[in-house]
Structures are given as C-alpha cells and as structure tokens.
C-alpha atoms as a PDB file:
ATOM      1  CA  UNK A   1     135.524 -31.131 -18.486  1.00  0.00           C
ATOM      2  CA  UNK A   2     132.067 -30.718 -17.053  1.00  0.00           C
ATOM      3  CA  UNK A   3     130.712 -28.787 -19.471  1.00  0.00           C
ATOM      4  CA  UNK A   4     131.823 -31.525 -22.271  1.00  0.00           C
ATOM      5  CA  UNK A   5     130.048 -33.992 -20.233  1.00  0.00           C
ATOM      6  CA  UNK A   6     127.301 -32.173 -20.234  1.00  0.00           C
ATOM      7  CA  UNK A   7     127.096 -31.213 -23.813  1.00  0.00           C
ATOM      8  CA  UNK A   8     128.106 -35.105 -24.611  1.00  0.00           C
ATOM      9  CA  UNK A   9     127.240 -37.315 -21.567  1.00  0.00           C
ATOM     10  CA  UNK A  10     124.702 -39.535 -23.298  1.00  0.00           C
ATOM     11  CA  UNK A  11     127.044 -40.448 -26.203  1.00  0.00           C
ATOM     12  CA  UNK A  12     130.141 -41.208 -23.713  1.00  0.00           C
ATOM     13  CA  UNK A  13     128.041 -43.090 -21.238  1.00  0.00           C
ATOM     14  CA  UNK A  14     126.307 -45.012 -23.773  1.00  0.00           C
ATOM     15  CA  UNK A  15     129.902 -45.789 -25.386  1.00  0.00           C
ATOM     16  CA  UNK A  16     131.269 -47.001 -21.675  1.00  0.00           C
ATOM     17  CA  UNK A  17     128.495 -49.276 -21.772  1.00  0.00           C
ATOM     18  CA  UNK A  18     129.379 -50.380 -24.965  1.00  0.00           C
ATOM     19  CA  UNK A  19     133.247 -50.817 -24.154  1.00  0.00           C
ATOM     20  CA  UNK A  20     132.342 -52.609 -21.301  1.00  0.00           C
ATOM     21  CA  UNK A  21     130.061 -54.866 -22.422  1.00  0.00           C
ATOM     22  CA  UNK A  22     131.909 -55.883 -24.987  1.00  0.00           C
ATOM     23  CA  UNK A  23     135.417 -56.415 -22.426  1.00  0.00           C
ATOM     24  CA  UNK A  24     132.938 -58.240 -20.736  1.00  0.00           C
ATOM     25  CA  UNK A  25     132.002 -60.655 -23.264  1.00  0.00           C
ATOM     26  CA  UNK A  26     136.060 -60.829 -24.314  1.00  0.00           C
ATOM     27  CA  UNK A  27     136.763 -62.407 -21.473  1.00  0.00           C
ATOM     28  CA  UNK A  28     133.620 -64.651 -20.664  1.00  0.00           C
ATOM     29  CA  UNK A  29     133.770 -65.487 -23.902  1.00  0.00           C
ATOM     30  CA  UNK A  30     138.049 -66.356 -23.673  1.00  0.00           C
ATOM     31  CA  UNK A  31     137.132 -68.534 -20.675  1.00  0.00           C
ATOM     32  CA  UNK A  32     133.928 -70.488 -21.982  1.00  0.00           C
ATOM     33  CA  UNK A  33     136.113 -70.759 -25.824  1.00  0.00           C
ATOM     34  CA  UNK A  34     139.079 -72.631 -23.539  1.00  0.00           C
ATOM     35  CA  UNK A  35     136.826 -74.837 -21.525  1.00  0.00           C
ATOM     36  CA  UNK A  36     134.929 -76.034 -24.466  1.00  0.00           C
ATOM     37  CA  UNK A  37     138.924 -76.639 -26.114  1.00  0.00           C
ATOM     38  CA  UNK A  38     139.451 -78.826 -23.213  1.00  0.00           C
ATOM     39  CA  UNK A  39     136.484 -80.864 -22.957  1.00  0.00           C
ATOM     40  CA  UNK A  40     137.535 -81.975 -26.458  1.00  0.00           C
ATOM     41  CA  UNK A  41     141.554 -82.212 -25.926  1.00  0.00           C
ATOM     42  CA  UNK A  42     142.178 -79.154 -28.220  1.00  0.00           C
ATOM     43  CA  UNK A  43     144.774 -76.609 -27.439  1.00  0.00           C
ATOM     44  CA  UNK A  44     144.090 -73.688 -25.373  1.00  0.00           C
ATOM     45  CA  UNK A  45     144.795 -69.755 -26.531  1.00  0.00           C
ATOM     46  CA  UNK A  46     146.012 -66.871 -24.730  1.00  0.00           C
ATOM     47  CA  UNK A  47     144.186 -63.655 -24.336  1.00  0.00           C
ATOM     48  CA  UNK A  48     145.489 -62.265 -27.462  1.00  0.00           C
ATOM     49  CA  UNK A  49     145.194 -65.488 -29.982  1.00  0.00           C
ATOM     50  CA  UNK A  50     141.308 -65.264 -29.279  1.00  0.00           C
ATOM     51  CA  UNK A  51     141.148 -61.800 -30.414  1.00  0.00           C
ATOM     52  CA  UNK A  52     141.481 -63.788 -34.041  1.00  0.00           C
ATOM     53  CA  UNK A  53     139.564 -66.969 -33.251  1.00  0.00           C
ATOM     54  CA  UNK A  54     136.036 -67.183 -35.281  1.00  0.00           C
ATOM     55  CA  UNK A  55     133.795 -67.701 -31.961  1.00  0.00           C
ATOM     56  CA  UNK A  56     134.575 -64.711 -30.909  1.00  0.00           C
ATOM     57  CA  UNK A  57     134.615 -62.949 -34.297  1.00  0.00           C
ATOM     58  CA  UNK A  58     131.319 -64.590 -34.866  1.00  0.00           C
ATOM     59  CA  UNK A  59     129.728 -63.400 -31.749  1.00  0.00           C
ATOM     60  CA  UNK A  60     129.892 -60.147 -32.038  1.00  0.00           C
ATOM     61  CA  UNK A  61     129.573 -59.531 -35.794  1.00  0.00           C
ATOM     62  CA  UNK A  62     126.736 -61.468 -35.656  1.00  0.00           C
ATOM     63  CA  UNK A  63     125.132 -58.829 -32.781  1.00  0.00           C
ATOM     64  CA  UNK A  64     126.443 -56.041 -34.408  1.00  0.00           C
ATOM     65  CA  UNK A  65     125.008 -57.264 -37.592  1.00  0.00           C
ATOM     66  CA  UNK A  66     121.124 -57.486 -36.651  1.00  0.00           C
ATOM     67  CA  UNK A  67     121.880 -53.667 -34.520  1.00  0.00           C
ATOM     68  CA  UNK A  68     122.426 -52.042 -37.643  1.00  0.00           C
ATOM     69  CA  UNK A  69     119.871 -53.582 -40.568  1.00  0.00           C
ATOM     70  CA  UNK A  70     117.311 -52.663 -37.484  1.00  0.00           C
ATOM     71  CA  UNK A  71     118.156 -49.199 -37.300  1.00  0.00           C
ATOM     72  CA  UNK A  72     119.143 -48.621 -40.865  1.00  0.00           C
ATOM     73  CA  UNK A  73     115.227 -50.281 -41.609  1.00  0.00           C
ATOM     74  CA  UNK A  74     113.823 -48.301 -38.897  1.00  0.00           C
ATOM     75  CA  UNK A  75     115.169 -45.027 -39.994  1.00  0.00           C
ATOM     76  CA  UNK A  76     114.332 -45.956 -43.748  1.00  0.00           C
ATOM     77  CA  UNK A  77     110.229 -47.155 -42.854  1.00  0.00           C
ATOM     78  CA  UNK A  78     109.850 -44.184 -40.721  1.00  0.00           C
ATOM     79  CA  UNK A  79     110.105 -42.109 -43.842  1.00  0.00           C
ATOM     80  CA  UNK A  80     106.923 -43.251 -44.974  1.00  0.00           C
ATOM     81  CA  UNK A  81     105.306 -45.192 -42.528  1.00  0.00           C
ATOM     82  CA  UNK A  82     103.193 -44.187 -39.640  1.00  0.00           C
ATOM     83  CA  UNK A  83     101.891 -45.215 -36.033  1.00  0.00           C
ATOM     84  CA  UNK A  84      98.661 -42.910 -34.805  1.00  0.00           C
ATOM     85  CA  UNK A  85      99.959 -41.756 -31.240  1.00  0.00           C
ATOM     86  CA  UNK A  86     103.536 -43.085 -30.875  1.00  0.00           C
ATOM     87  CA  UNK A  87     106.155 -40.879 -30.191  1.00  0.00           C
ATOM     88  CA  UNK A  88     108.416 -42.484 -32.839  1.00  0.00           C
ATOM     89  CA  UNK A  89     106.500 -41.591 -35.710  1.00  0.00           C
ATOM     90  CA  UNK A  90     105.972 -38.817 -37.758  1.00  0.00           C
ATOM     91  CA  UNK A  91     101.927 -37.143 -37.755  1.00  0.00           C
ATOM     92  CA  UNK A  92      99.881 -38.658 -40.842  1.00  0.00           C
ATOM     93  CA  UNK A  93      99.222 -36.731 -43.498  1.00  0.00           C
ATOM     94  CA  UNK A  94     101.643 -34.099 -42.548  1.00  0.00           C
ATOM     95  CA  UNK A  95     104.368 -32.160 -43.764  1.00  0.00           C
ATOM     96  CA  UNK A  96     107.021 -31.908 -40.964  1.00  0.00           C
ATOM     97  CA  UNK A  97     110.118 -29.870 -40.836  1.00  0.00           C
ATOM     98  CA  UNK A  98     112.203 -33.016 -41.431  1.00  0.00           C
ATOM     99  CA  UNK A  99     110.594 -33.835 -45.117  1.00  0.00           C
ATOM    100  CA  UNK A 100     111.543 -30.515 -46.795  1.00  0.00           C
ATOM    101  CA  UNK A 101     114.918 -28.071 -47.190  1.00  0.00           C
ATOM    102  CA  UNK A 102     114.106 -24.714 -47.446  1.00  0.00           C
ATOM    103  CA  UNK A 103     115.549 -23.106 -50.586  1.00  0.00           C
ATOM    104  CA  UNK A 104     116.897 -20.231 -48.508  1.00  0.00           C
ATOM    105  CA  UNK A 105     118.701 -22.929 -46.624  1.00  0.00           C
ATOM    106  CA  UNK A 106     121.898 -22.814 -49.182  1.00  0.00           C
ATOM    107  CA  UNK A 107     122.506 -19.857 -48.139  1.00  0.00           C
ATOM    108  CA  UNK A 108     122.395 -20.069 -44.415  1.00  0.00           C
ATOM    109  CA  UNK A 109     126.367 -20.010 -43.817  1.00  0.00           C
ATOM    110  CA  UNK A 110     125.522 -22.813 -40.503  1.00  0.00           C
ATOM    111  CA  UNK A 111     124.357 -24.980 -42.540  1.00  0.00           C
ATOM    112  CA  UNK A 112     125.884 -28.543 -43.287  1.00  0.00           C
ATOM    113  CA  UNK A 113     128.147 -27.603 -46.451  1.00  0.00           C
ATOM    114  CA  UNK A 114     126.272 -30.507 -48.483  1.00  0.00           C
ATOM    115  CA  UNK A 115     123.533 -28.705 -47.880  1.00  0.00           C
ATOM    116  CA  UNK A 116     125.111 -24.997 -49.477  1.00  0.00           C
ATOM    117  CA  UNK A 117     126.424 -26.997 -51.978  1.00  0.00           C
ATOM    118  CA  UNK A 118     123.574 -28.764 -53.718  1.00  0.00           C
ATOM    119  CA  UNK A 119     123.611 -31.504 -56.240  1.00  0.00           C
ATOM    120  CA  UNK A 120     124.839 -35.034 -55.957  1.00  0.00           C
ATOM    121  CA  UNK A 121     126.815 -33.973 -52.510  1.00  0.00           C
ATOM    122  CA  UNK A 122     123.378 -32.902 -50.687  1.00  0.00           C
ATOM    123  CA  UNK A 123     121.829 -36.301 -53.168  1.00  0.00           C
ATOM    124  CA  UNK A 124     124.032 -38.246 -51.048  1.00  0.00           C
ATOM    125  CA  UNK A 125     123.613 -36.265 -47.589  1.00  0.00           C
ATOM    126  CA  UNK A 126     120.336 -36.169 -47.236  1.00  0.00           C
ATOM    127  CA  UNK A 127     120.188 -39.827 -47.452  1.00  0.00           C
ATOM    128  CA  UNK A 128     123.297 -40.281 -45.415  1.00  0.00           C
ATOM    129  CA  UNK A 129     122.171 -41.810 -42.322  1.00  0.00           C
ATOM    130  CA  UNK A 130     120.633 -45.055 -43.987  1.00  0.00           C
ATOM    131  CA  UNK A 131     123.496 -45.246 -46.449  1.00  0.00           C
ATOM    132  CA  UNK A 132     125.891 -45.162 -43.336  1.00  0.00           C
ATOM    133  CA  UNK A 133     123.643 -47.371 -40.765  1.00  0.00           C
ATOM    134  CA  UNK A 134     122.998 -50.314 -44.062  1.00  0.00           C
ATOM    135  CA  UNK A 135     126.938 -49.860 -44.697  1.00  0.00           C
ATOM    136  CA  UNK A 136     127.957 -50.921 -41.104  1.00  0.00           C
ATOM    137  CA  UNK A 137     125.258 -53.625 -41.585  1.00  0.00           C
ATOM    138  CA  UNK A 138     126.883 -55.101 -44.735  1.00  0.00           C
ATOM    139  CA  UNK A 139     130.488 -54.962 -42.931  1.00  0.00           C
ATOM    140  CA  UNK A 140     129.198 -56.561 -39.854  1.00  0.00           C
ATOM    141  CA  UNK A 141     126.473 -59.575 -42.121  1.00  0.00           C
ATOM    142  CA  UNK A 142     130.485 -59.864 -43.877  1.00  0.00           C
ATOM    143  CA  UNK A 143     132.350 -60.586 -40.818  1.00  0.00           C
ATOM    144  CA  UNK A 144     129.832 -62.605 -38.951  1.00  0.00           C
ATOM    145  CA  UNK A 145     129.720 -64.932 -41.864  1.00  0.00           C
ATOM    146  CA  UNK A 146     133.714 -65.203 -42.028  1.00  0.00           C
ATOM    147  CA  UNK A 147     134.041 -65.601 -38.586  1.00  0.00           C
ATOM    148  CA  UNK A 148     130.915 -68.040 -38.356  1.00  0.00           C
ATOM    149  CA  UNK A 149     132.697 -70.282 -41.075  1.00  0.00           C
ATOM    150  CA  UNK A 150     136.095 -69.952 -39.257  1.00  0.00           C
ATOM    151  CA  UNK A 151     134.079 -71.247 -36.038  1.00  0.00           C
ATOM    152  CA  UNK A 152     132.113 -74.253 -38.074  1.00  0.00           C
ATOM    153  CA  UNK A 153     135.175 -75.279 -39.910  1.00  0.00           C
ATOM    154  CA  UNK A 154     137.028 -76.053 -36.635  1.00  0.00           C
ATOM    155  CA  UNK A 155     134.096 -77.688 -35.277  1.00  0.00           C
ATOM    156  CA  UNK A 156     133.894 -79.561 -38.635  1.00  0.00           C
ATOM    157  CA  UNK A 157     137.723 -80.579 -37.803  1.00  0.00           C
ATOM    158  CA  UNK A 158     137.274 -81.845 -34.586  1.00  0.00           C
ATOM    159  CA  UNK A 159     134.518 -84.164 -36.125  1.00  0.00           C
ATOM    160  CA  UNK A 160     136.244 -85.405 -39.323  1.00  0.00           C
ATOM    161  CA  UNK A 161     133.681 -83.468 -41.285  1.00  0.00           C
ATOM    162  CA  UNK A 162     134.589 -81.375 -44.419  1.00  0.00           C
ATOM    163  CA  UNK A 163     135.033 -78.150 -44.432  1.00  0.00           C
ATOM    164  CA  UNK A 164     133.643 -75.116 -46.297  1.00  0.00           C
ATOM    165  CA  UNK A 165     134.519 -71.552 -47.569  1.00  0.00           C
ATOM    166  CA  UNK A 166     132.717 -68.521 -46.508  1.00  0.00           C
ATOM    167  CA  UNK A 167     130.319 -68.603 -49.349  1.00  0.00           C
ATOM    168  CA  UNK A 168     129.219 -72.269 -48.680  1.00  0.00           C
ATOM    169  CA  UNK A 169     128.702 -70.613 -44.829  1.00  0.00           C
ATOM    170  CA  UNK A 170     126.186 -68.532 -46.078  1.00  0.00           C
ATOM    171  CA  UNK A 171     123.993 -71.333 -47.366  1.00  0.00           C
ATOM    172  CA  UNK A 172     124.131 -72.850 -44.288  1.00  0.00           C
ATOM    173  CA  UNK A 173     120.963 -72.966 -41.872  1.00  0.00           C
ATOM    174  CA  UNK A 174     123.395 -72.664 -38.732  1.00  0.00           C
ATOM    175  CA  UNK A 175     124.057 -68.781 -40.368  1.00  0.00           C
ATOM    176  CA  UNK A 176     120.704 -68.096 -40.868  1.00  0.00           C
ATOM    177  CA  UNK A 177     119.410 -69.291 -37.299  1.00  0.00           C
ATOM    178  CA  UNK A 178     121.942 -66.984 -35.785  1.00  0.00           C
ATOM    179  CA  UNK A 179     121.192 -64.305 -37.914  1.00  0.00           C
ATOM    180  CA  UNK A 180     117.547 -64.952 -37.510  1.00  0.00           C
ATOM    181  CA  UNK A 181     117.532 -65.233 -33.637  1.00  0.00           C
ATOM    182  CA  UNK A 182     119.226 -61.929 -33.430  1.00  0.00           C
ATOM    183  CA  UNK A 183     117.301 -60.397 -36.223  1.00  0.00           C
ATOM    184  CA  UNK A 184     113.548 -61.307 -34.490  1.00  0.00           C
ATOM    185  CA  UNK A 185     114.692 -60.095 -31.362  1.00  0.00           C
ATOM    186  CA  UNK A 186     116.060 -56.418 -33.003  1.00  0.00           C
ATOM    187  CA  UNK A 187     112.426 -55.757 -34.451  1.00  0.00           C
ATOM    188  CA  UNK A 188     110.624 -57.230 -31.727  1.00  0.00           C
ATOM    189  CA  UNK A 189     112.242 -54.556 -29.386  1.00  0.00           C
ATOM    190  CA  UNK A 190     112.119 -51.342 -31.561  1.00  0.00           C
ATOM    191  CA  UNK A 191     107.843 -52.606 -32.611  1.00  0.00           C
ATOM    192  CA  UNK A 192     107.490 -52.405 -28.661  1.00  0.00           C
ATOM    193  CA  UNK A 193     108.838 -48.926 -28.603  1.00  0.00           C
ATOM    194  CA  UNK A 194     106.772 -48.055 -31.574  1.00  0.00           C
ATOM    195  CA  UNK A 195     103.423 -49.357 -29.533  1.00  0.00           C
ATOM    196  CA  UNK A 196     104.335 -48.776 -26.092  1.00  0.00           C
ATOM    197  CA  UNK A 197     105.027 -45.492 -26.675  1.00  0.00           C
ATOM    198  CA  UNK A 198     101.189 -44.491 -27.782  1.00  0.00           C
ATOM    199  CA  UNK A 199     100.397 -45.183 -24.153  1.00  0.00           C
ATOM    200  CA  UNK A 200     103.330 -44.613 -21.856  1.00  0.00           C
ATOM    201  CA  UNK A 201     105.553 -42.049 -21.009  1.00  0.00           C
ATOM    202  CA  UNK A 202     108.997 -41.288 -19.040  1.00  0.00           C
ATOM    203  CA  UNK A 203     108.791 -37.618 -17.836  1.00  0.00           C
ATOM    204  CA  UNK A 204     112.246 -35.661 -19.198  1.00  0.00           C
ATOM    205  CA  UNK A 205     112.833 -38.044 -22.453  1.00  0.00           C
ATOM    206  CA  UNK A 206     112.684 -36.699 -25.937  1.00  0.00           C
ATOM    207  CA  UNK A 207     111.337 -40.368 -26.823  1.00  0.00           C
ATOM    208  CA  UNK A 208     108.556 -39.899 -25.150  1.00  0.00           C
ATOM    209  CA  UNK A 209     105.571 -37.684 -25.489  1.00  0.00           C
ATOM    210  CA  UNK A 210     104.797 -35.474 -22.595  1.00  0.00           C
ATOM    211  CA  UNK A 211     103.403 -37.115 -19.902  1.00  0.00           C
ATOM    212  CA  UNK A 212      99.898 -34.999 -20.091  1.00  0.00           C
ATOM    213  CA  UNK A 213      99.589 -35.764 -23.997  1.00  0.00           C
ATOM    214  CA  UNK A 214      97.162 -37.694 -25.341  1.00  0.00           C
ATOM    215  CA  UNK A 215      97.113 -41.046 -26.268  1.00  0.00           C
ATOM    216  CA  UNK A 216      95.855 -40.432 -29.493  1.00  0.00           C
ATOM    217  CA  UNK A 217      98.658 -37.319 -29.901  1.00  0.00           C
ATOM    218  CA  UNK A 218     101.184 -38.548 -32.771  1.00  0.00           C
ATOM    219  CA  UNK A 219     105.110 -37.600 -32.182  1.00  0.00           C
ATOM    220  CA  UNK A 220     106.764 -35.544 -29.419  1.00  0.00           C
ATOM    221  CA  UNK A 221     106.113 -32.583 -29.913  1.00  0.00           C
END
C-alpha cells in the first residue's frame, strides 16, 4: 500500500481534492438551489432529484468546460510557441527529445505499441493528448449548455417568459458570460505560470527550474 502511494500519491491526492471539492459544492450547491426554490414558492428537491436539476449540471460543466479547452490549448501552443526562461516552455530554436521518435524506437519492445506499430495508430498517438484533453472539452461546452438551458428555462417559467431549446441557449449572452468568466480566469492562471516561472522557483518541483538557474535559463532541465 505504501509503495502505491508512493509511486501514485500525486494523482490520488489530487483526485481526493477533486472528489471533495466537488461533494462539497453538491451539497452547498443542494442547499443554496432549495433556498432560492423557496424564496420564490417553488418546490423543494431531495438530495438525489438535484443530481438531475440544470443548476447543478450547469455549474460544473461549465468549470469543467473552461479546465479542459485551457489545457488542451496549452498543450497544443506549447508545441510551437516559446517563453525565454520559463520553466514551461520548450528552449528556442531547439530540437528537444519530445519533437522527434527515433526510428530505432519501433523496435524497442517497452515502447507504447502505437509507437511499434506505425502508421495511422502512432498518427493518432502522438497527437493523443490534445485529441483527448479538446474531447473532454467538447463533452463538458455540451453539457454546460444543456444544463445552462435546463436552468434558464425554469427561471424563464417562474417569470412567464418563453422558453428555449439548447441551441437557442447557445446564442444566448447569459452562456457566453459564464463561459467567458471561467474561460479568462483559466488563461489568466496558466499565463502567470508561464511568466512567474522565469523568475521564481519552489525547490523539489519538476515545474520549476532549479532554484540556482538562471533567469534567463529556458525549461527545467
């Protein structure tokens, strides 16, 4: 048990956080949903009917959805782009280990069968990371915008307003402000880590530099 810990503690840790977090915001969000149902005589739900109920569908697609477009654009611009210094970015005008594969690498019987294989499999793994982190982003964008339109449409009820599908939801400026909020905030964060990391450091952390580098010293190595 301790040695899977060891070997995996930063994924399982960061996934508590995660699970708890998002408990967290289940039942905050349960409590704050029934108030607001009150203030305006509408029914109440239970624990389990809110599990279907747009706000919270809507609040955490809409999270999730701004997560994933910021690493699936981060891991997709760091291909080509650079930052002199930062930690996060590949050296300019050099070839690093993680723009080629060997040729002898097919044979190498540990390596990633995609990779022995060749052809449209290695096509498609070699660009797997982005396709996976831009697929979660388009599942996410999809249920943030049918839970969003399940929230406004009961709000729209209570007011004697009409309704609208999905698709009218997505031409709505209440979808794009709470994409938008969460989006600024996503890029914001990860173009601080980008800068901050030319000039700072946290001793033991492969996203930093080493704490004697210098500031003008591009990646981690």
């Amino acid at each position: 048990m301790r040695r899977i810990f060891r070997e995996n503690g930063l994924s399982i840790v960061l996934f508590g956080l995660f699970f708890f977090s998002l408990i967290g915001q289940y039942l905050t969000g349960h409590r704050e949903y029934n108030s607001d149902q009150q203030l305006h005589g509408q029914p109440t739900v239970n624990y389990f009917e809110y599990f279907g109920e747009g706000h919270f569908i809507e609040a955490v697609f809409e999270n999730w959805e701004s997560e994933f477009l910021q690493m699936g654009a981060y891991v997709l611009l760091t291909v080509f782009l650079f930052q002199k210094g930062s930690s996060e970015s590949k050296t300019p005008g050099v070839i690093e280990r993680v723009d080629v594969i060997p040729e002898d690498s097919r044979n190498d019987e540990n390596a990633p069968s995609p990779v022995r294989r060749g052809g449209v499999a290695l096509k498609l793994y070699q660009n797997s990371l982005s396709i996976a982190l831009f697929a979660l982003f388009a599942v996410s964008f999809i249920l943030h915008a049918v839970g969003g339109a399940t929230d406004y449409n009961q709000e729209q009820m209570e007011h004697g307003a009409p309704q609208v599908s999905v698709v009218q939801y997505l031409g709505t400026s209440r979808f794009w402000f709470e994409s938008f909020q969460n989006w600024q905030s996503e890029f914001l964060s990860i173009g601080m880590m980008v800068v901050l990391s030319i000039y700072l450091r946290q001793k033991g952390s492969p996203e930093s530099k080493p704490v004697d580098s210098p500031h003008s010293e591009t990646g981690t190595a």
